[in-house]
N, C-alpha and C. Protein backbone atom coordinates (compact mmCIF):
# COMPACT_ATOMS: atom_id res chain seq x y z
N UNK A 1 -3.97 -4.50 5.01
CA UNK A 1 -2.73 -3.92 4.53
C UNK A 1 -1.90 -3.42 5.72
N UNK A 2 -0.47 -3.70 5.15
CA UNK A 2 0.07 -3.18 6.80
C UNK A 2 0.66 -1.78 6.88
N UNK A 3 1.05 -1.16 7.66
CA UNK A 3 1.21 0.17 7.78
C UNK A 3 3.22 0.52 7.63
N UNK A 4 3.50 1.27 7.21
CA UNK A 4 4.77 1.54 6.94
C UNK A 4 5.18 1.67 8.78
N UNK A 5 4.82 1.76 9.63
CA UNK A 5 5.24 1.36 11.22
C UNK A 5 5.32 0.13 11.79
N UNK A 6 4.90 -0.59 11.19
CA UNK A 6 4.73 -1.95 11.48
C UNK A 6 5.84 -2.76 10.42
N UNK A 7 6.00 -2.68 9.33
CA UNK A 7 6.99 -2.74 8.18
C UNK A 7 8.36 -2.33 9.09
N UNK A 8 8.21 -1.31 9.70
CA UNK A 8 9.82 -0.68 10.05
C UNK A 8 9.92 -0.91 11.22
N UNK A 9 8.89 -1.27 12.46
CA UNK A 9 8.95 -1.89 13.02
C UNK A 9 9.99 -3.59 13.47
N UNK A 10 9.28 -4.07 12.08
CA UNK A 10 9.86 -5.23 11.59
C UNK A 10 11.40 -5.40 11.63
N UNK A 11 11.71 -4.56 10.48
CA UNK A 11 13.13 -4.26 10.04
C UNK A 11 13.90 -3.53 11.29
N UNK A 12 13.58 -3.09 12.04
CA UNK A 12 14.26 -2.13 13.22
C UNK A 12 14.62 -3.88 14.08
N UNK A 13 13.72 -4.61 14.73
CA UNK A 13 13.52 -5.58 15.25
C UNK A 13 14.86 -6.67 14.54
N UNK A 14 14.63 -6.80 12.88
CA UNK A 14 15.70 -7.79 12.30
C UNK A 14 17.24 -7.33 12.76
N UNK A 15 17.55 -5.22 12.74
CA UNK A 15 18.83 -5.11 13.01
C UNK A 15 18.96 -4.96 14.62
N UNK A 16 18.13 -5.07 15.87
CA UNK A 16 18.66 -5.36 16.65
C UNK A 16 18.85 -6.53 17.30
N UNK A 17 18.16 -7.98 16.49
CA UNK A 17 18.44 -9.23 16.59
C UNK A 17 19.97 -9.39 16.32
N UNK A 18 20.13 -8.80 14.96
CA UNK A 18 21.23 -9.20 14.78
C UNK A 18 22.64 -8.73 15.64
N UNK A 19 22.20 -7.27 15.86
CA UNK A 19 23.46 -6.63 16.76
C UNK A 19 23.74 -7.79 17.89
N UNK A 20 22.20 -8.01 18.73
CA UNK A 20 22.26 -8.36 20.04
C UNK A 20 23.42 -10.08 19.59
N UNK A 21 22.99 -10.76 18.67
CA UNK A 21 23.92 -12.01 18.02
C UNK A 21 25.33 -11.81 17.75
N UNK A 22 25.67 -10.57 17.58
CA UNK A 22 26.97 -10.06 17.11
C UNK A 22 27.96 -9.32 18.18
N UNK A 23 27.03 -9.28 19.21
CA UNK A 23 27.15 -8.73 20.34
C UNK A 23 27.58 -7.42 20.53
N UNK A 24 27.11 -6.39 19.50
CA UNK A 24 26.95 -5.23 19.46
C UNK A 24 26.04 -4.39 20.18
N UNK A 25 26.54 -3.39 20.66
CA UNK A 25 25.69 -2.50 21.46
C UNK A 25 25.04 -1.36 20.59
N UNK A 26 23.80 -1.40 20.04
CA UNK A 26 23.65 -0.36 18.63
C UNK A 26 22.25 0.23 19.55
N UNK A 27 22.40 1.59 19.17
CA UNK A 27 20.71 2.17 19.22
C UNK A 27 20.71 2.51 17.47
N UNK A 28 19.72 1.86 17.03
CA UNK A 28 19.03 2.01 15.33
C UNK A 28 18.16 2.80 15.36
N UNK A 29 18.49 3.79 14.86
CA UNK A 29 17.37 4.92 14.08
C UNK A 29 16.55 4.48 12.82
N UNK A 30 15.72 5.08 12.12
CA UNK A 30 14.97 4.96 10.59
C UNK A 30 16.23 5.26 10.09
N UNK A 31 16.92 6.66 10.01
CA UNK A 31 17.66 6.73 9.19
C UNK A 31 18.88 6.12 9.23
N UNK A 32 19.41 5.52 10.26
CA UNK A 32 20.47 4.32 10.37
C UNK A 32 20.93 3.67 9.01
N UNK A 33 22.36 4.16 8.44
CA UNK A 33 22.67 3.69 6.93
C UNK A 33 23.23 2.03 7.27
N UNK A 34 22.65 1.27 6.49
CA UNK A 34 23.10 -0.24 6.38
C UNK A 34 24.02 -0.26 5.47
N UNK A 35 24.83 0.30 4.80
CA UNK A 35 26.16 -0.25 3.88
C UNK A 35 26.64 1.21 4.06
N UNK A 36 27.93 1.09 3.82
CA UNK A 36 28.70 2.81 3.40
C UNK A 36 29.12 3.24 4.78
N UNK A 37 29.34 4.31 4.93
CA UNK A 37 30.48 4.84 5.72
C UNK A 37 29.69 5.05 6.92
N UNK A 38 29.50 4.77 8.33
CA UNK A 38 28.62 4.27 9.54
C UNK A 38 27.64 3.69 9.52
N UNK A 39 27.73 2.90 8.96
CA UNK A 39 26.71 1.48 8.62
C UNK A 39 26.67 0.92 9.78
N UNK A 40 25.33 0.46 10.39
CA UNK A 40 25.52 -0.02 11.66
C UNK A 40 26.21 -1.55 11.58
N UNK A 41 25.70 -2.40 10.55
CA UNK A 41 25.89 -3.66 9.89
C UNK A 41 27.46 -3.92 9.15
N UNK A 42 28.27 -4.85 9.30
CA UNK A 42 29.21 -5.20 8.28
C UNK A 42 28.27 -5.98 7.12
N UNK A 43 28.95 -6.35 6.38
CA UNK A 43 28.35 -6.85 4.95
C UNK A 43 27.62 -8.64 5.43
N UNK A 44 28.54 -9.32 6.13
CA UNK A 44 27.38 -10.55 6.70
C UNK A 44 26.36 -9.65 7.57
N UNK A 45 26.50 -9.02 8.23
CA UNK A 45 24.96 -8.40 8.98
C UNK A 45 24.44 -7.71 8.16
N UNK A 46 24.43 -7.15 7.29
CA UNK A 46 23.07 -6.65 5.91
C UNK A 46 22.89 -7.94 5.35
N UNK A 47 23.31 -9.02 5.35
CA UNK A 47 22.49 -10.46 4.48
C UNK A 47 21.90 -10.75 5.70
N UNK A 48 21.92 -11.04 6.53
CA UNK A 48 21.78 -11.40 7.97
C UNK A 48 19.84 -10.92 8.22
N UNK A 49 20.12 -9.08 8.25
CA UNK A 49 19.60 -8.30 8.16
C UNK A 49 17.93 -8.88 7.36
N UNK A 50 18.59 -8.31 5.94
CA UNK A 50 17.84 -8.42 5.25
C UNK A 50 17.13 -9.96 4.89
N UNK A 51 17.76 -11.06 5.16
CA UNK A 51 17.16 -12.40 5.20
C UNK A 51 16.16 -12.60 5.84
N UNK A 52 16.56 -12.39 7.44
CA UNK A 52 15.80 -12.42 8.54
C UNK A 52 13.94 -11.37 8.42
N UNK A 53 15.13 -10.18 7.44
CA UNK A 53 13.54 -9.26 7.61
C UNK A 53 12.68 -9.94 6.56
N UNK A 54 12.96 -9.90 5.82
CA UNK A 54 12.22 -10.88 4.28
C UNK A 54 11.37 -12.01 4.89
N UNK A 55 12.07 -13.27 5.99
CA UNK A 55 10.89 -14.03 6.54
C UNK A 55 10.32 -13.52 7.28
N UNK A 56 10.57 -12.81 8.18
CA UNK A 56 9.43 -12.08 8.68
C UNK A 56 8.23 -11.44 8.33
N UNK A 57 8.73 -10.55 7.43
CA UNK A 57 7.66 -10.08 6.67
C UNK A 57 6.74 -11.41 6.01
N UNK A 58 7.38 -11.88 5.11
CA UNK A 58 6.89 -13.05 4.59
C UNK A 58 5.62 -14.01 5.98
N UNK A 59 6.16 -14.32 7.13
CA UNK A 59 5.42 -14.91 8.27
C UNK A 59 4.44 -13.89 8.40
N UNK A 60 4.58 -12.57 8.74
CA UNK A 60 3.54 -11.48 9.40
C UNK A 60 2.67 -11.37 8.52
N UNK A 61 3.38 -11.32 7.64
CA UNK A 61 1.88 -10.62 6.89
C UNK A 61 1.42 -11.59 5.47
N UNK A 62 2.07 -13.12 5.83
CA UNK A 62 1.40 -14.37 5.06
C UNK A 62 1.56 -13.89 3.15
N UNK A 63 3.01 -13.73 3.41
CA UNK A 63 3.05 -13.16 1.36
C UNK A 63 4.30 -13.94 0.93
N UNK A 64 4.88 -13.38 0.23
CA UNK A 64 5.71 -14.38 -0.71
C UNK A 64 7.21 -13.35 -0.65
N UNK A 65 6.96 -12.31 -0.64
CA UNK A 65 8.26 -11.26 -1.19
C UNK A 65 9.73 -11.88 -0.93
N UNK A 66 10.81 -11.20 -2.46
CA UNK A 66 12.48 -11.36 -1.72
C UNK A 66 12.42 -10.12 -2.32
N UNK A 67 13.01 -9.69 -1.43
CA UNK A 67 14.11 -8.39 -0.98
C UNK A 67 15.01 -8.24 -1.48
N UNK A 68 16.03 -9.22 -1.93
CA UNK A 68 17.24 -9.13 -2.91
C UNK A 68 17.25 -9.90 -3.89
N UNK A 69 16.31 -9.05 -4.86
CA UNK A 69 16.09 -9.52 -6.11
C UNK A 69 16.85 -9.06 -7.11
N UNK A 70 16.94 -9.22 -8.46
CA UNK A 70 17.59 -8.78 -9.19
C UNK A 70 17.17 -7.15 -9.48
N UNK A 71 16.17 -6.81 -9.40
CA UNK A 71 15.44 -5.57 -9.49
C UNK A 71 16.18 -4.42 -8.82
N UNK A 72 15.97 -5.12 -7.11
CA UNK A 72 16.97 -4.24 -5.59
C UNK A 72 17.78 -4.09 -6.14
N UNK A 73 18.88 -5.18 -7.13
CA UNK A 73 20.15 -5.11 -7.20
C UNK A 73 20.63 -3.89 -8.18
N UNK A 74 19.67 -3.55 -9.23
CA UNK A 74 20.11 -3.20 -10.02
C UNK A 74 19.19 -1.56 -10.26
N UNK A 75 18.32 -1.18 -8.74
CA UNK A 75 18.09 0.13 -8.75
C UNK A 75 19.17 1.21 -8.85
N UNK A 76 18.62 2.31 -9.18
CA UNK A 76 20.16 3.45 -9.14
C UNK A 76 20.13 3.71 -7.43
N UNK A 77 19.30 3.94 -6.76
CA UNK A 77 19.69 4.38 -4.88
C UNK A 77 18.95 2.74 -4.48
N UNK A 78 20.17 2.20 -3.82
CA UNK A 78 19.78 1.03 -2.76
C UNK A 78 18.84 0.79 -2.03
N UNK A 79 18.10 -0.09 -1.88
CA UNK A 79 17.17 -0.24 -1.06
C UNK A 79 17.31 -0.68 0.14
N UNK A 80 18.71 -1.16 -0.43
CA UNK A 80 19.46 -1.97 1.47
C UNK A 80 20.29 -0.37 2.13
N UNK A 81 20.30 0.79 1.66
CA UNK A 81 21.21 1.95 2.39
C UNK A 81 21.05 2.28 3.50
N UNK A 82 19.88 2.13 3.76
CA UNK A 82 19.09 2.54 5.70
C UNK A 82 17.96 1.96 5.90
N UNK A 83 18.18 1.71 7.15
CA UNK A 83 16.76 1.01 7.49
C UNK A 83 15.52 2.04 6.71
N UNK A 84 15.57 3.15 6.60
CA UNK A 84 14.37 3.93 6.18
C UNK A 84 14.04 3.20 4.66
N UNK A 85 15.60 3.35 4.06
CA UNK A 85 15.23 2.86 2.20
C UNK A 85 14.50 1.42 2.84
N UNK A 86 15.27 0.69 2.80
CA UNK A 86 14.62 -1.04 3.21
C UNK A 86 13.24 -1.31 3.61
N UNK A 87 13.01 -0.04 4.74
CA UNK A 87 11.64 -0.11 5.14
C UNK A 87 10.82 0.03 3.69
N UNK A 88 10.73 1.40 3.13
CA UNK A 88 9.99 1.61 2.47
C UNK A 88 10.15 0.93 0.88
N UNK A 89 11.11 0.54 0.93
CA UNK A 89 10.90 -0.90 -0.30
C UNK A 89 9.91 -1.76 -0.09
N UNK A 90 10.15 -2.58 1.02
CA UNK A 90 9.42 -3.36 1.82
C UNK A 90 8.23 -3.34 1.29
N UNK A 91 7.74 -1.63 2.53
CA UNK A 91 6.56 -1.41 2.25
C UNK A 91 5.98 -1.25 0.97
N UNK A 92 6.45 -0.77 0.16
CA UNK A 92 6.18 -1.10 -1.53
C UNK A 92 5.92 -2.18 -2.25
N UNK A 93 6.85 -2.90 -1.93
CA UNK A 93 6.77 -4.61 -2.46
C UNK A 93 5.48 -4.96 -1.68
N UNK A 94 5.40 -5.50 -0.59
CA UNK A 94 3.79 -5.33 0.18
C UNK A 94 2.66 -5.14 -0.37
N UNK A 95 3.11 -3.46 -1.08
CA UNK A 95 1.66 -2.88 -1.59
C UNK A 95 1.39 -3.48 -2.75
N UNK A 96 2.36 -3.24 -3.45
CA UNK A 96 2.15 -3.97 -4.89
C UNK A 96 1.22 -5.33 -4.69
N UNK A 97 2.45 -6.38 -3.88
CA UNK A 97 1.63 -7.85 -3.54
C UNK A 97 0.05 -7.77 -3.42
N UNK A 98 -0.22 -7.19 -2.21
CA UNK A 98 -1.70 -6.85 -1.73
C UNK A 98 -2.40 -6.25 -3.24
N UNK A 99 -1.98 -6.03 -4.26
CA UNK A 99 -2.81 -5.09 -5.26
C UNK A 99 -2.98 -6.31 -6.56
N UNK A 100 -2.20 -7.33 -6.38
CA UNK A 100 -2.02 -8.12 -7.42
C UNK A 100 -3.28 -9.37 -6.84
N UNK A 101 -3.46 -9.42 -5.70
CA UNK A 101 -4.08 -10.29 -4.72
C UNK A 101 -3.61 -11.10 -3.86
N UNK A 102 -2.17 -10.75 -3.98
CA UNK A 102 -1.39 -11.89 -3.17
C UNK A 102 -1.23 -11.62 -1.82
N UNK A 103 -1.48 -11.46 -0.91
CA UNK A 103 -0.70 -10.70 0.53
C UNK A 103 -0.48 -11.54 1.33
C-alpha cells in the first residue's frame, strides 16, 4: 500500500512537470489551490495536471484509477482544489482499490 507521501509526492511532481512545460516558475506547496483565485494551474494545466497524475499513479502503483470521474465531479468540496484535496482523493481511491483487491 502506498503512503499518502509518495501519492503527493506524485502529484507535486505532475504540477511541476507541467509548470516547467508552460514555462512557469512555481514553488508548489500541499496546500497550493489548483482552480479559484491563486491557482497555480490555468484550467488546461489542471487537465494537464490531473491526467498526467492519474497515469502515474496508475504506472506506480500498477491499478486502474480515473480521477475525473463522475463521482469527483459531482462531490460538494473538489477534489481537484489543491494539491492537498487531489492528493488525498488519490490516496483514497488507492485505498479503496487495494481493499477490493485491485492495486
Amino acid at each position: 500500500m502506498p503512503t499518502r507521501d509518495q501519492v503527493k509526492s506524485l502529484c507535486l511532481e505532475c504540477v511541476r512537470e507541467y509548470a516547467e512545460q508552460a514555462g512557469l516558475d512555481l514553488r508548489v506547496a500541499d496546500d497550493a489551490p489548483l482552480v479559484g483565485p491563486g491557482a497555480v494551474v490555468d484550467s488546461l494545466g489542471l487537465v494537464m495536471v490531473v491526467t498526467g497524475f492519474e497515469a502515474k499513479l496508475n504506472q506506480t502503483f500498477d491499478t486502474q484509477l480515473v480521477l475525473a470521474s463522475e463521482a469527483a465531479m459531482s462531490m460538494n468540496k473538489s477534489p481537484f482544489r489543491s494539491v492537498a484535496a487531489l492528493t488525498d482523493y488519490a490516496f483514497a481511491l488507492l485505498d479503496t482499490s487495494a481493499g477490493t483487491g485491485r492495486s
